[in-house]
Protein backbone atom coordinates (compact mmCIF):
# COMPACT_ATOMS: atom_id res chain seq x y z
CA UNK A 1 -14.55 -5.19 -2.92
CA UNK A 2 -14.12 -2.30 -5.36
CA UNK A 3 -13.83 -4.56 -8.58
CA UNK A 4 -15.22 -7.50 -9.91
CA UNK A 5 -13.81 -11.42 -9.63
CA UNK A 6 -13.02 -13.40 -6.69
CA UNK A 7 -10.83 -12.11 -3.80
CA UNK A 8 -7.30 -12.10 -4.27
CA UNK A 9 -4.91 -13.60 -2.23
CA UNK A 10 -2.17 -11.25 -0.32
CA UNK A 11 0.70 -13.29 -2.86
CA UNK A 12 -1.20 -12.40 -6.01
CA UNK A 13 -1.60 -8.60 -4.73
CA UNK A 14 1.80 -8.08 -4.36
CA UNK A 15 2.92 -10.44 -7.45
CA UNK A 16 0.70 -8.44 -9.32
CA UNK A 17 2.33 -5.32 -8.02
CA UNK A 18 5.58 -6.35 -8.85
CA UNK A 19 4.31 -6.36 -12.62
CA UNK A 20 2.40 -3.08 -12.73
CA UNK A 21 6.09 -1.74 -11.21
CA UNK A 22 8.12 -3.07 -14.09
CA UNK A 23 5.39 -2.22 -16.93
CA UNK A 24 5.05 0.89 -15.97
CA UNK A 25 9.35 1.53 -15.60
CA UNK A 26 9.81 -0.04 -19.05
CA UNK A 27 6.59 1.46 -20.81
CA UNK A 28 7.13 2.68 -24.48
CA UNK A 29 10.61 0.72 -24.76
CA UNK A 30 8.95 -2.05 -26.54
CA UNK A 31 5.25 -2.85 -28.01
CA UNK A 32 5.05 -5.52 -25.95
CA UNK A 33 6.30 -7.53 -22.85
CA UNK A 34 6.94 -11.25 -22.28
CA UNK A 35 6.14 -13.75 -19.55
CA UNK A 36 9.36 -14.61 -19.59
CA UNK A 37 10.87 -10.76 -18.59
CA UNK A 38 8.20 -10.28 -16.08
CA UNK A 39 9.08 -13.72 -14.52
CA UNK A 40 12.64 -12.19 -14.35
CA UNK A 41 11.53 -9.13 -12.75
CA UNK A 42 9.75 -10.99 -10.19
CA UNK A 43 11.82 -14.22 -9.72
CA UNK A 44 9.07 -16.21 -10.98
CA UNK A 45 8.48 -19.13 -13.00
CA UNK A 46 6.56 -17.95 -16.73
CA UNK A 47 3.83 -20.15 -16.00
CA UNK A 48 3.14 -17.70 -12.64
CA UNK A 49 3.11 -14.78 -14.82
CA UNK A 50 0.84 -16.08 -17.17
CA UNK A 51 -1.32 -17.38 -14.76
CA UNK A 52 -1.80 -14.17 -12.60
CA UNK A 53 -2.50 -12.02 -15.69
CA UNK A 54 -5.12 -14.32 -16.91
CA UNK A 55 -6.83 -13.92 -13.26
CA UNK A 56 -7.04 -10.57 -14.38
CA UNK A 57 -8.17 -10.73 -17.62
CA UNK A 58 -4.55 -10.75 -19.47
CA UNK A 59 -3.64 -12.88 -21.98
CA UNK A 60 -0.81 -12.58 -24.34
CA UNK A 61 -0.29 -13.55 -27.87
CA UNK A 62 1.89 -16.30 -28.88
CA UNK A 63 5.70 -15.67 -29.58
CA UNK A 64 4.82 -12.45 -28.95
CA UNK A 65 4.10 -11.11 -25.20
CA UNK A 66 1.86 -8.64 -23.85
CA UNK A 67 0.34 -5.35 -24.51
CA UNK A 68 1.86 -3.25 -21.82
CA UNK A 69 -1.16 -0.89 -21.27
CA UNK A 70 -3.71 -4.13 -21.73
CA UNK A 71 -0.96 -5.35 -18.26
CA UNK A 72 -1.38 -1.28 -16.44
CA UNK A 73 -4.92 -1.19 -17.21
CA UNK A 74 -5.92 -4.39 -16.10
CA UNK A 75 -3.95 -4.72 -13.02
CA UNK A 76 -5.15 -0.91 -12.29
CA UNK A 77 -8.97 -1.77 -12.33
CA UNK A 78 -8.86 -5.19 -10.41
CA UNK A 79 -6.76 -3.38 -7.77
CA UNK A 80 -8.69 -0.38 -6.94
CA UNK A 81 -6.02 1.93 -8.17
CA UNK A 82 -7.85 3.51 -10.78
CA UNK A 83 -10.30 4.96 -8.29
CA UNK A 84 -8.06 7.01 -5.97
CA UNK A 85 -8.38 6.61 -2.16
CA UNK A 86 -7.93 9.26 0.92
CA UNK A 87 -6.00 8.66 3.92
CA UNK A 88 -5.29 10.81 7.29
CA UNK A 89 -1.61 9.94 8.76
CA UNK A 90 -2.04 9.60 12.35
CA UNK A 91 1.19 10.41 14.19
CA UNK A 92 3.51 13.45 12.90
CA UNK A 93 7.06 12.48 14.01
CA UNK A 94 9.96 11.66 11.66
CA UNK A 95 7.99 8.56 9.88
CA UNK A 96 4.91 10.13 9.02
CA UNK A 97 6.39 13.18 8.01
CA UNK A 98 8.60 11.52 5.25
CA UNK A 99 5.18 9.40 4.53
CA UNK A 100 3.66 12.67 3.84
CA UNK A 101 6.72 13.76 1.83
CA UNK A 102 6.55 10.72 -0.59
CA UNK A 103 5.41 11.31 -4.32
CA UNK A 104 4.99 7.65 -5.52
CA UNK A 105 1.54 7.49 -3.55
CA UNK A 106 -0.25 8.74 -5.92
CA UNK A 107 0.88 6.75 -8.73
CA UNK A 108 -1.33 4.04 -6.45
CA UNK A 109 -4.26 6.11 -5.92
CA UNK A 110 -3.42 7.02 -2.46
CA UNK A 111 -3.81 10.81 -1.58
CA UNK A 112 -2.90 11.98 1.75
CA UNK A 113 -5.27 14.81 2.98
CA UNK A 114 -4.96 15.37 6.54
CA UNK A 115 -2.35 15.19 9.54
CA UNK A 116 -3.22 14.72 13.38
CA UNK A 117 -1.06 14.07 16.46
CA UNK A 118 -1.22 14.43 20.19
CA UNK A 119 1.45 16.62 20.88
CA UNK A 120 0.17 20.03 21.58
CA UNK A 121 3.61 21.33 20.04
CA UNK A 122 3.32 20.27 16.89
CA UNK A 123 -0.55 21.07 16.34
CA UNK A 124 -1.38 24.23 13.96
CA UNK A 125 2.18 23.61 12.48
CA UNK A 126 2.33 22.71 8.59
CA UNK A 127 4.28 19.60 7.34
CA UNK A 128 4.79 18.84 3.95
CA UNK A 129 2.08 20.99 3.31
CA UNK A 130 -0.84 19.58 5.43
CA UNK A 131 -1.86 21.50 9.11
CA UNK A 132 -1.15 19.30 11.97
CA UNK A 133 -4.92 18.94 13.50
CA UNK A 134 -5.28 17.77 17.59
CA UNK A 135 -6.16 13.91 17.71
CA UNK A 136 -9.87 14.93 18.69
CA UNK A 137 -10.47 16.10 15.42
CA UNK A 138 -10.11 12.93 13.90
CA UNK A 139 -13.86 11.66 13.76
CA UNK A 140 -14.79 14.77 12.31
CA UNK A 141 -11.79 15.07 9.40
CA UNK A 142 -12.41 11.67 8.19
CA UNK A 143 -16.29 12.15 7.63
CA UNK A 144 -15.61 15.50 6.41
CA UNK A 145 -13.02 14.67 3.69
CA UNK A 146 -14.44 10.75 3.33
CA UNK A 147 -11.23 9.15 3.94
CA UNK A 148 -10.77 5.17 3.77
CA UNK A 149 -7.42 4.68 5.26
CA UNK A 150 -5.82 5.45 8.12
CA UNK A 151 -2.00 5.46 8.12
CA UNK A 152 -0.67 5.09 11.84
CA UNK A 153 2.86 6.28 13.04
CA UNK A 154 2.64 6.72 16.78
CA UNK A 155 4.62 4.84 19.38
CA UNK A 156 3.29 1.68 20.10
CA UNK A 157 1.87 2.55 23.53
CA UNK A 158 -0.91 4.96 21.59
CA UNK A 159 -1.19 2.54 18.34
CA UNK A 160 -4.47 0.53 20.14
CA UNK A 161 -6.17 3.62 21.38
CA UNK A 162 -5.47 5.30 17.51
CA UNK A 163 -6.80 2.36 15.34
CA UNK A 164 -10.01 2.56 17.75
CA UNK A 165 -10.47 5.74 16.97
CA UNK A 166 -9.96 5.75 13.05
CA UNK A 167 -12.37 2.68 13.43
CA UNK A 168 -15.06 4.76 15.08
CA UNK A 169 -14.80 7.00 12.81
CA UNK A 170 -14.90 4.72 10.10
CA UNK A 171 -12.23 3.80 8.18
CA UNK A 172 -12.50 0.77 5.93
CA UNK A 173 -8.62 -0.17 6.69
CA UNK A 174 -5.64 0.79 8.77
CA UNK A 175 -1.89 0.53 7.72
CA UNK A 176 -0.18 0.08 10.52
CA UNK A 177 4.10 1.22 10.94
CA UNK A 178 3.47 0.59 14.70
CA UNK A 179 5.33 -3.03 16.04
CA UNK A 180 2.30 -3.15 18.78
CA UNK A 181 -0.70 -5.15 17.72
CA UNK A 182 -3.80 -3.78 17.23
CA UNK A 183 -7.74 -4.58 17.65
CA UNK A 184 -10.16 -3.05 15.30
CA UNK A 185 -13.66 -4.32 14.35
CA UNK A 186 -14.37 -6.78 11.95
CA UNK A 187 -14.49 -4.99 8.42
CA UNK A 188 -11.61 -2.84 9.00
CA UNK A 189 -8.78 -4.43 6.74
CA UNK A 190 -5.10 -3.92 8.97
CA UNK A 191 -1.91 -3.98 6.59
CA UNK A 192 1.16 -4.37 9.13
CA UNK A 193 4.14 -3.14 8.35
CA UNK A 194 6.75 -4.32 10.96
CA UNK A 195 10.19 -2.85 10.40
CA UNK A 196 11.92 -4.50 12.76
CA UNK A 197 10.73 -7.76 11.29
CA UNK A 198 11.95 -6.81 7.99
CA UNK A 199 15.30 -5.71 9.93
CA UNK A 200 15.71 -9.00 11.69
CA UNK A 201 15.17 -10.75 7.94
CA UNK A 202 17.91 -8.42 6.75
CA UNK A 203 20.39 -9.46 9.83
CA UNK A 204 19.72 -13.30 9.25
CA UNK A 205 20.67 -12.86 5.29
CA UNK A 206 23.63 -10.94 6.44
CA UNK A 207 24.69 -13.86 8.87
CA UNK A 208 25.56 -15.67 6.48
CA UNK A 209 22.91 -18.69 7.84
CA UNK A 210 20.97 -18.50 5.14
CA UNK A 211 19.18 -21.69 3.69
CA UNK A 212 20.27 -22.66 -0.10
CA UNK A 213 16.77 -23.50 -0.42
């Protein structure tokens, strides 16, 4: 853990998020912010709101709101984003280039420093300003530049054999864009991010077979 209080649950992280997203798009419109326009935001119920900022060390004044920067600054700190964060992307095709190529990252403390891949094409070439390195390399650039994360892009026949080696090396978590599963030690957090399972969501709300629920 890199701040204090009990864990957090994966809903209240990205709840949470949702907040620090709207505070900080609507920041110096208005001296403060109410429950009930952050429930809004998010789709919540007030109560929610009010409960998640007070696990965080948030409370607002009655009739009216909260302090905006009390919400960034709070949120900031018990997530970690205050303290910045290295990652190496593993894979540089089409995805991990445009990863690379993304601004908002650092507005979460994330700061991409290095690029490797397997292809023997693509290594020595720049990409959104970072050298692609050779795979083999990848022990050494991680203890060299101390990063935390490893962001994987390959195919999913090289995404088991990648996260082993970003574990060995000695990562403290893995965000993973492959579909393939993938075994790391104990102690190395793994954030999936499946598209196709956010595809398939998209096709059932387009079928029209949607629950009213």
């Amino acid at each position: 853990m890199t701040t204090s209080g009990p864990p957090l649950k994966r809903a209240q992280v990205e709840r949470l998020v949702r907040y620090l997203h709207f505070v900080r798009q609507s920041k110096g419109r208005s001296a403060a912010v109410s429950s009930a326009r952050l429930a809004e935001h998010a789709g919540l119920d007030e109560s929610q709101v009010r409960k998640d900022l007070a696990a965080v060390g948030v409370r607002g004044r009655p009739r009216v709101g909260f302090r905006p920067a009390e919400i960034l600054s709070a949120i900031e700190k018990r997530l970690g984003l205050d303290q910045g964060y290295r990652a190496v992307v593993v894979g540089a095709g089409r995805l991990g280039s445009a990863l690379i190529a993304y601004p908002g990252f650092a507005r979460y403390g994330l700061e991409v420093v290095a690029l490797v891949d397997a292809d023997p094409l693509k290594i020595g070439t720049s990409i959104g300003g970072l050298i692609v390195h050779p795979v083999e390399r990848l022990g050494e650039i991680v203890r060299d530049k101390e990063v935390r994360l490893g962001i994987l892009t390959v195919p999913d026949a090289a995404a088991g054999e990648m996260a082993r080696r970003l574990a060995c090396a000695g990562v403290q978590a893995i965000w993973n864009f492959a579909s393939a599963g993938i075994d790391v030690p104990e102690g190395v957090y793994v954030r999936h991010e499946h598209l196709s399972v956010g595809l398939a969501e998209l096709a059932y709300h387009l079928s029209g077979r949607v629950s009213a629920e």
